[in-house]
Protein backbone atom coordinates (compact mmCIF):
# COMPACT_ATOMS: atom_id res chain seq x y z
CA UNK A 1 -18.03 -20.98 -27.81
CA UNK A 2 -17.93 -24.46 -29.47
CA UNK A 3 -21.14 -23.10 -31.41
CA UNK A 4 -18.61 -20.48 -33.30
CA UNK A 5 -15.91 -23.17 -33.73
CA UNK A 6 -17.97 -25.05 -36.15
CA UNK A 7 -18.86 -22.01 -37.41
CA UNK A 8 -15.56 -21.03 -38.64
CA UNK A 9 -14.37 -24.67 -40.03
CA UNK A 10 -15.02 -25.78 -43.38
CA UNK A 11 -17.69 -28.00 -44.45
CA UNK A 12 -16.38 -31.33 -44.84
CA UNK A 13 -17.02 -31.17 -48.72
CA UNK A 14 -14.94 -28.38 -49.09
CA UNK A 15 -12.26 -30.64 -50.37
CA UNK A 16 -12.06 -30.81 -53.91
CA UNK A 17 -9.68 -33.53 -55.48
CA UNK A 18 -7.03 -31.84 -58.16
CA UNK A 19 -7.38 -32.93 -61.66
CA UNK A 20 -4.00 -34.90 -62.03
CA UNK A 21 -4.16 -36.12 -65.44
CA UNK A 22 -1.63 -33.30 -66.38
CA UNK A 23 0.49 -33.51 -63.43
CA UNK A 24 4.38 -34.90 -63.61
CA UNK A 25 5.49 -37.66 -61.46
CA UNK A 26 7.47 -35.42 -59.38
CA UNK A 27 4.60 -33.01 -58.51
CA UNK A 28 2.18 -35.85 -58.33
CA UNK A 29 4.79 -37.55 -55.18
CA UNK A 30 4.89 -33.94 -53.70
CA UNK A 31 1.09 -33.35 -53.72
CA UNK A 32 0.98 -36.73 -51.62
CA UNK A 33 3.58 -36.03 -49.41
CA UNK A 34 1.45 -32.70 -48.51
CA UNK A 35 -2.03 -34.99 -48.44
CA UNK A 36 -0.50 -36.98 -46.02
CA UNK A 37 1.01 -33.75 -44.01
CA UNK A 38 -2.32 -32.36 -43.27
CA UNK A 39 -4.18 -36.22 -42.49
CA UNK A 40 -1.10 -36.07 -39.43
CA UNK A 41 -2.50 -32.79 -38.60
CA UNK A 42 -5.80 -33.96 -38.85
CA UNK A 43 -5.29 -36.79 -36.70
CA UNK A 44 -3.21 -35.04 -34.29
CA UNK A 45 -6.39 -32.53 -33.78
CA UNK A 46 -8.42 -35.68 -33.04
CA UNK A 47 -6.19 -37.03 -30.55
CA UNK A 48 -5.69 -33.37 -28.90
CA UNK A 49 -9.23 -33.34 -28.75
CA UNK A 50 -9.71 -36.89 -27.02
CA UNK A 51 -7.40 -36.27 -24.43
CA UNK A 52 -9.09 -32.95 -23.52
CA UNK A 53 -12.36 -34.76 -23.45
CA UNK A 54 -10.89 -37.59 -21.42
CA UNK A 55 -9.19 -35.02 -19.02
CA UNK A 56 -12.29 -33.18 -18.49
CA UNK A 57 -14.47 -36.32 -17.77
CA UNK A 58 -12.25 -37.76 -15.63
CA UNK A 59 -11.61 -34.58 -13.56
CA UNK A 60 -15.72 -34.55 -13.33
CA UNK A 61 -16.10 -37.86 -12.61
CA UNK A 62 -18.38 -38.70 -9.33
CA UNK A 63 -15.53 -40.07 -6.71
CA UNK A 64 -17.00 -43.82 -6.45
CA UNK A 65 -18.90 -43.75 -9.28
């Protein structure tokens, strides 16, 4: 199953930076606002995924180990 999760995300260079030269002020503050939107999401992913790691180790765990 995790196999066809990384099957289905994009490749990390799949970002492609906008060409901004022509953008206003306005759109240029809105474009960050949404960069910075999907890094929370990004980060929240990360930290969803930690926990779950964390919960699964420790539920493994050896007792006394």
């Amino acid at each position: 199953m995790m196999f066809e999760e990384e099957e289905k995300r994009p490749a990390a260079t799949a970002f492609r930076p906008a060409a901004l030269a022509d953008w206003s002020e306005e759109a240029l503050r809105d474009y960050i606002a949404a960069l910075r939107t999907e890094i929370g999401r990004a980060e929240a992913a990360i930290a969803a995924r930690g926990a779950q790691r964390a919960a699964a180790e420790a539920f493994f765990r050896k007792p006394g180990a």
